[in-house]
Protein backbone atom coordinates (compact mmCIF):
# COMPACT_ATOMS: atom_id res chain seq x y z
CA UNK A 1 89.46 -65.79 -8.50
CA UNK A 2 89.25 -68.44 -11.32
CA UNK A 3 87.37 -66.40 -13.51
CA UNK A 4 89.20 -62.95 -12.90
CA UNK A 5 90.42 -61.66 -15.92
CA UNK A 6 93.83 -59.81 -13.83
CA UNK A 7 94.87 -57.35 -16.58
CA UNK A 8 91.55 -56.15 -17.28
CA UNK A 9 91.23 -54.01 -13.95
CA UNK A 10 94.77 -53.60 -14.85
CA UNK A 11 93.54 -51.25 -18.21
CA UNK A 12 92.75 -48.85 -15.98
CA UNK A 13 96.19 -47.91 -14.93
CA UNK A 14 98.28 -48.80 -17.83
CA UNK A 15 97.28 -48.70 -21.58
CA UNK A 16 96.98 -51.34 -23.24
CA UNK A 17 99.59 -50.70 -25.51
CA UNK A 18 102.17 -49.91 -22.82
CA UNK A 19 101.22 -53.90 -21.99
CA UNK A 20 101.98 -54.97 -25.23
CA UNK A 21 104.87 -53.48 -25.88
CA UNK A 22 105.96 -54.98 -22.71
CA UNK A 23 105.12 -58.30 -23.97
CA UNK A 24 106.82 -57.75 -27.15
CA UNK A 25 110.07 -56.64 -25.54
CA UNK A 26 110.05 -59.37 -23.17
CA UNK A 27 110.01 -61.78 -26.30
CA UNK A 28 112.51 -59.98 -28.02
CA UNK A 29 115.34 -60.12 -25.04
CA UNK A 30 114.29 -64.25 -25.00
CA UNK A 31 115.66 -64.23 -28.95
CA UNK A 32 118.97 -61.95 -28.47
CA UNK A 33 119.46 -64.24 -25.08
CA UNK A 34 119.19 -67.39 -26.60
CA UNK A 35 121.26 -65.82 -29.72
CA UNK A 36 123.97 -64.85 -27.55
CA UNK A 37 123.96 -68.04 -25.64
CA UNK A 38 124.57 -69.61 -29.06
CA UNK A 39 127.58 -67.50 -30.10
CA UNK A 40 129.17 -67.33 -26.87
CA UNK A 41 128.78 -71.16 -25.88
CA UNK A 42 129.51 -71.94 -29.92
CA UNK A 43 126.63 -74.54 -29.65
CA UNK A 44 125.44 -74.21 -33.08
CA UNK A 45 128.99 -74.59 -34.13
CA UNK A 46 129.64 -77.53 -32.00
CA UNK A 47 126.49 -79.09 -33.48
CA UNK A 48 126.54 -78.46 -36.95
CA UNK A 49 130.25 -80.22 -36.30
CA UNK A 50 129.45 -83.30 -35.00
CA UNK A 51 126.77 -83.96 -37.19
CA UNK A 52 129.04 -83.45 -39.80
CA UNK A 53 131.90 -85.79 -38.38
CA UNK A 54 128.65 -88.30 -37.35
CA UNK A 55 127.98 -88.07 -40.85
CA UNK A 56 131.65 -89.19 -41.76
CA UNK A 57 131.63 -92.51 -39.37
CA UNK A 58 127.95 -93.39 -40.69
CA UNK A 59 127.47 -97.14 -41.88
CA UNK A 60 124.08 -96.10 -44.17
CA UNK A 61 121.96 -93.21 -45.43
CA UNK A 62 119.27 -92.14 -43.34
CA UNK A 63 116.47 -90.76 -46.35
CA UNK A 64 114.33 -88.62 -45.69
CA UNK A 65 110.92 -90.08 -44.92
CA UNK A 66 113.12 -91.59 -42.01
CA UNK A 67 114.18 -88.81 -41.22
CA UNK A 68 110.61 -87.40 -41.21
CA UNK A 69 109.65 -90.38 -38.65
CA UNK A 70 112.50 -89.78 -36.69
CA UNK A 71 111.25 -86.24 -35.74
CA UNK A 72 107.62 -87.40 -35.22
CA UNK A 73 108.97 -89.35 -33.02
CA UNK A 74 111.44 -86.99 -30.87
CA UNK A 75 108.42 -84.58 -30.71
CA UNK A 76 106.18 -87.50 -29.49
CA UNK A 77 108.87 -88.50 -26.94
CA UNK A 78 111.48 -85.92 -26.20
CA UNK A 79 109.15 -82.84 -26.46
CA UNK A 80 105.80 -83.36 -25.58
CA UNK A 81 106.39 -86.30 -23.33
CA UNK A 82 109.78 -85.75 -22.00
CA UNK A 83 110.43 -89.37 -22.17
CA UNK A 84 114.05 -88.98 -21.81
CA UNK A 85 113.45 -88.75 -17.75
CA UNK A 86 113.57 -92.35 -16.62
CA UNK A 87 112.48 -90.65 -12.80
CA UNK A 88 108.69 -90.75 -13.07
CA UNK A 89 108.61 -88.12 -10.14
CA UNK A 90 110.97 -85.88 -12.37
CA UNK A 91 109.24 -86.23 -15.15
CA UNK A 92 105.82 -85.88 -13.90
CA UNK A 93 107.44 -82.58 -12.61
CA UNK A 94 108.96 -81.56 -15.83
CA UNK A 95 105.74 -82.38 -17.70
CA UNK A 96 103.48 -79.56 -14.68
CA UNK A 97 106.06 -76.99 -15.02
CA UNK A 98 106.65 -76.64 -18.95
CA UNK A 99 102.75 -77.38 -19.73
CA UNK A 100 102.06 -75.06 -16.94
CA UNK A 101 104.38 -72.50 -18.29
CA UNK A 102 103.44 -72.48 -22.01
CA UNK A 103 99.02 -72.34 -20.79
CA UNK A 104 100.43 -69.10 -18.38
CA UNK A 105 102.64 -67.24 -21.22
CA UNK A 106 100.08 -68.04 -24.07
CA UNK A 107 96.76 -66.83 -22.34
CA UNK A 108 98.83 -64.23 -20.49
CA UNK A 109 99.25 -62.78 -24.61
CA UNK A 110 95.86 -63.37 -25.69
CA UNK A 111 94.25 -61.49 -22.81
CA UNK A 112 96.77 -58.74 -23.00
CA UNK A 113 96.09 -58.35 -26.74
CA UNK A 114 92.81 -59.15 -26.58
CA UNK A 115 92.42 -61.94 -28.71
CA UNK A 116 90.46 -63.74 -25.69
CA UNK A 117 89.38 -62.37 -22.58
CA UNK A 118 86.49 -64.76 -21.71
CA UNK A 119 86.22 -66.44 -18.24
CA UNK A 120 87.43 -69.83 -19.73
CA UNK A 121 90.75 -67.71 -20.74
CA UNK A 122 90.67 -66.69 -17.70
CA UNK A 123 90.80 -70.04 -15.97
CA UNK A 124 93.56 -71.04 -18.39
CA UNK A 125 95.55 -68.21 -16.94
CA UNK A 126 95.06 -69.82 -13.25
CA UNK A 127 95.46 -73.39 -14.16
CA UNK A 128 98.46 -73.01 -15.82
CA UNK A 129 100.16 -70.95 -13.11
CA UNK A 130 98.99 -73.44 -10.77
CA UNK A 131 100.54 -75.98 -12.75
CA UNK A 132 103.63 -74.64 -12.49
CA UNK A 133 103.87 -73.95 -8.66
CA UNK A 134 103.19 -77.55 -8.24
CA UNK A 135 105.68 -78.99 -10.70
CA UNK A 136 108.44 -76.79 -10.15
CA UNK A 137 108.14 -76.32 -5.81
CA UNK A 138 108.33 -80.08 -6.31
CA UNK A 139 111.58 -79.99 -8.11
CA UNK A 140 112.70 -76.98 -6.14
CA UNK A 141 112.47 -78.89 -2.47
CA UNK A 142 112.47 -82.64 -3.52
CA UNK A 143 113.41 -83.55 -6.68
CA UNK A 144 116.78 -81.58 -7.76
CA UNK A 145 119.88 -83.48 -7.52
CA UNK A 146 122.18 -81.36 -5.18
CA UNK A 147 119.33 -81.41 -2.66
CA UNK A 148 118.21 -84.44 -2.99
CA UNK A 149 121.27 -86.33 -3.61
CA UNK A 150 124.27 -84.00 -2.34
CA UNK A 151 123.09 -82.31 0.80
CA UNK A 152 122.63 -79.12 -0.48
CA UNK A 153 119.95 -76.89 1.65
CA UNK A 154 116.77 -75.51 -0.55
CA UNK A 155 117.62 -72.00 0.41
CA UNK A 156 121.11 -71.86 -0.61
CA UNK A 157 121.03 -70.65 -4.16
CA UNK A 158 123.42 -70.68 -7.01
CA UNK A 159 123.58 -69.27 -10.49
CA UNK A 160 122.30 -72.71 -12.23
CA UNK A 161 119.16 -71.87 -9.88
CA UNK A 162 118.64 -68.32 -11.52
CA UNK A 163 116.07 -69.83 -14.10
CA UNK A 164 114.09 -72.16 -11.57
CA UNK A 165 113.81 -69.26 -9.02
CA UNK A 166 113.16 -66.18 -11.50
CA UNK A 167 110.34 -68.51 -12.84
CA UNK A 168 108.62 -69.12 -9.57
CA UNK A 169 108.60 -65.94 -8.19
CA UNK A 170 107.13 -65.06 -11.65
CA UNK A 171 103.99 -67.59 -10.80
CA UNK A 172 104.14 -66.75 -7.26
CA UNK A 173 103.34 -63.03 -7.53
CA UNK A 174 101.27 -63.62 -10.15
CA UNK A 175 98.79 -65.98 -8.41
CA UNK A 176 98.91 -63.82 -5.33
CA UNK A 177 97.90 -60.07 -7.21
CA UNK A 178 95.32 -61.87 -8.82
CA UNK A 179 94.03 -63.12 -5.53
CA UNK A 180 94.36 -59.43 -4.25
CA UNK A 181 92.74 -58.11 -7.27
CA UNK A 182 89.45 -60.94 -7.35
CA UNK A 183 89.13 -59.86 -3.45
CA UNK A 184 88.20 -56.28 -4.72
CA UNK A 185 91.83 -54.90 -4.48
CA UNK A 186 92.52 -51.60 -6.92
CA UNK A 187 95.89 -51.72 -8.77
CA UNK A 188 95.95 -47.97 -8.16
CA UNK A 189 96.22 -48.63 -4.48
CA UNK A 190 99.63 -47.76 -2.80
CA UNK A 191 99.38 -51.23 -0.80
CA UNK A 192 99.52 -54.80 -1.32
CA UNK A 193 97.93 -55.12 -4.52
CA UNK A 194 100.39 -52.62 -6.06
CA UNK A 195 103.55 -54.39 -4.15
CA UNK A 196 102.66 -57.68 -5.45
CA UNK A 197 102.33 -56.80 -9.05
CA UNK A 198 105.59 -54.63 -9.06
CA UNK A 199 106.94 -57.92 -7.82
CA UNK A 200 105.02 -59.64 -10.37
CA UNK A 201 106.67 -57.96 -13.29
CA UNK A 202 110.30 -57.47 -11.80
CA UNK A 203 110.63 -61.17 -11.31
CA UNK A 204 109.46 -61.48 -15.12
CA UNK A 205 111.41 -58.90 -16.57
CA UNK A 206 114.41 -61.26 -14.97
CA UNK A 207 113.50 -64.43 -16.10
CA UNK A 208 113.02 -63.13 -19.38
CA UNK A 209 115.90 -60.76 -19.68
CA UNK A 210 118.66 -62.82 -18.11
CA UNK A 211 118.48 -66.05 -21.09
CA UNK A 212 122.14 -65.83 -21.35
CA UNK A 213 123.01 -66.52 -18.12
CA UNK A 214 120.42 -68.49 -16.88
CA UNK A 215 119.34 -72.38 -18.60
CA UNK A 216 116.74 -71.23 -20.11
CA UNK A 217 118.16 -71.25 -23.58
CA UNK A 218 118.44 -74.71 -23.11
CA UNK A 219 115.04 -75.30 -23.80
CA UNK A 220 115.68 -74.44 -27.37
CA UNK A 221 118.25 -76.98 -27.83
CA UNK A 222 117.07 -80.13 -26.20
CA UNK A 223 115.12 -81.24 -29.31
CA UNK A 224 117.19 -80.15 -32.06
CA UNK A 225 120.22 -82.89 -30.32
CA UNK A 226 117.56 -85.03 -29.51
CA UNK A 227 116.88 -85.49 -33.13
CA UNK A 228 120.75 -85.70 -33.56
CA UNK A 229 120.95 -88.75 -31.45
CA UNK A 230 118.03 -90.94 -33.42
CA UNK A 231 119.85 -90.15 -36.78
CA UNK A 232 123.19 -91.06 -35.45
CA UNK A 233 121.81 -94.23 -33.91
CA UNK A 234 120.06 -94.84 -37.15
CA UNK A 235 122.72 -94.02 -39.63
CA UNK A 236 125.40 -96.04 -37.45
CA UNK A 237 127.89 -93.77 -36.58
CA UNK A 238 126.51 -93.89 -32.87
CA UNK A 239 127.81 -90.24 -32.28
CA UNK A 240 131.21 -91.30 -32.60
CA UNK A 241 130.99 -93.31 -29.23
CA UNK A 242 132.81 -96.62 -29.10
CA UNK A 243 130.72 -99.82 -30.09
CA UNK A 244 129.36 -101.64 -27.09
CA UNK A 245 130.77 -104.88 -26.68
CA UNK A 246 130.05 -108.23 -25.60
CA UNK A 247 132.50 -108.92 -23.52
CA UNK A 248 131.73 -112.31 -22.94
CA UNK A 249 132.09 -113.15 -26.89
CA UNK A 250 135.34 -114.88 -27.71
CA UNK A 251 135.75 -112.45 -30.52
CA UNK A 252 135.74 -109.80 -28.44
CA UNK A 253 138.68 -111.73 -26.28
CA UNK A 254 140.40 -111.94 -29.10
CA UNK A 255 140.68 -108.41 -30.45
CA UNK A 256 141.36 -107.14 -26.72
CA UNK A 257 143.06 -110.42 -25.24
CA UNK A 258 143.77 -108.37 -21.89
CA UNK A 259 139.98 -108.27 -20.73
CA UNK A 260 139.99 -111.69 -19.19
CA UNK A 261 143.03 -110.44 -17.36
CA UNK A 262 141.22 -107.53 -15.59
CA UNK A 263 137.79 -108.94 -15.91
CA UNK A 264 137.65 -112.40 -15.63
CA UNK A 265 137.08 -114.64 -18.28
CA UNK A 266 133.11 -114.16 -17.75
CA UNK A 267 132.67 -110.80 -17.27
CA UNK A 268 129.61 -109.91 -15.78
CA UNK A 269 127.04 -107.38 -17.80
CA UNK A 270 127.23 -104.03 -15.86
CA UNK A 271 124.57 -102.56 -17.52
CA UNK A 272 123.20 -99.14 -16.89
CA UNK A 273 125.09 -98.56 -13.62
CA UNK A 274 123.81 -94.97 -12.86
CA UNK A 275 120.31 -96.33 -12.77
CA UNK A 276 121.07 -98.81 -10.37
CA UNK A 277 120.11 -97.33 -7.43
CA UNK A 278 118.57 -93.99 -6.23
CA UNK A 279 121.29 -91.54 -6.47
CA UNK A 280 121.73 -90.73 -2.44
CA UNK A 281 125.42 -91.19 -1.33
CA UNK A 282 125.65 -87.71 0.56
């Protein structure tokens, strides 16, 4: 099964054009989605905005070979490590699923326009779609925060879930027609071969094709106000948040003299309260 190329037996019944256009359109409804998430959600305005009033509250310039680290550094952590997930178990998902997804999409193009269609491509294919049924069945029935920390059932879906589901019934299909195909299963077959690949390609025409309602614009996003967040630390004007204070420091009392009222005289650091504990008050 490793080694089975699933869209070359596929040739046979649809050109390989018809396949490429396919891919092509698919990547084309991803751009107008994402566009259209932009313009209706007015992120890009709401971004280019507060960098501006960031800019306004900064204490220092940020140049540009800092600038230049800075980025190296939110690819290095945000992007390719997803550092920002302090759950190991959540990130160790995130990490399956998204390198899972990009080895499935990017061989899934090179076989289909035949830039590679050697065995090892092959295995690519299979690896990365396993990848991604691990990582995101773990997030799907342990890991997500209204199961796991609201009560929520698995099964009981929502339109925040569109993205999660649409992507693994993508993989799902997709490992099980090209199980039906290695066992010697013809695509031209009215039977279970056939079924699964319809099923294969309607669940990937809706992932792909419903961006602006689904998260998975957000993708897109992520590191761009990543990057926001080092400059604004970095420049000083902290993203227009208030400055953290010591409230045990007697300057502090003295430039809000009701704290000791409502807090003691020795207040206690709270720290990061929401990682405290595991999140599990249902």
């Amino acid at each position: 099964m490793f080694t089975n190329n699933p869209f070359a037996e596929l040739s046979a019944l649809i050109s390989t054009d018809v396949m490429q256009i396919y891919i092509i359109l698919m990547a084309l409804l991803v751009a107008g989605g994402t566009i259209l998430d932009m313009m209706h959600k007015k992120s890009a305005k709401y971004f280019f905005m507060d960098s501006a009033k960031n800019a306004k509250n900064a204490k220092r310039t940020v140049s540009s070979g800092e600038k230049a680290g800075l980025a190296v550094a939110t690819l290095a952590n945000e992007v390719l490590t997803s550092g920002e997930f302090a759950n190991p178990k959540r990130r160790i998902s995130h990490l399956l699923s998204m390198y899972g997804f990009i080895l499935f999409v990017a061989t899934t193009v090179l076989m289909i326009f035949e830039v590679s269609t050697s065995a090892l491509t092959a295995q690519i294919w299979h690896i990365g779609a396993l990848m991604l049924a691990v990582g995101g069945y773990w997030f799907w029935f342990f890991i997500r925060v209204d199961v796991n920390s609201e009560g929520v059932r698995w099964y009981q879906l929502r339109k925040a879930d569109m993205f999660i589901v649409s992507l693994l019934l993508m993989v799902t299909f997709g490992l099980i027609w090209s199980y039906l195909q290695s066992k010697g299963g013809k695509v031209s077959d009215m039977g279970s071969t056939t079924l699964f690949f319809g099923l294969f390609i309607l669940s990937t025409t809706f992932l792909f094709s419903t961006v602006l309602w689904s998260k998975f614009a957000h993708m897109f996003f992520k590191p761009a106000a990543a990057f926001q967040k080092r400059v604004a630390h970095a420049d000083g004007g902290a993203l227009n948040l208030p400055k953290d204070w010591d409230l045990s420091s007697a300057e502090v009392h003295a430039k809000f003299p009701d704290i000791p009222e409502y807090m003691g005289k020795n207040p206690e650091n709270m720290g990061a309260g929401i990682r405290r504990e595991a999140p599990n008050h249902y």
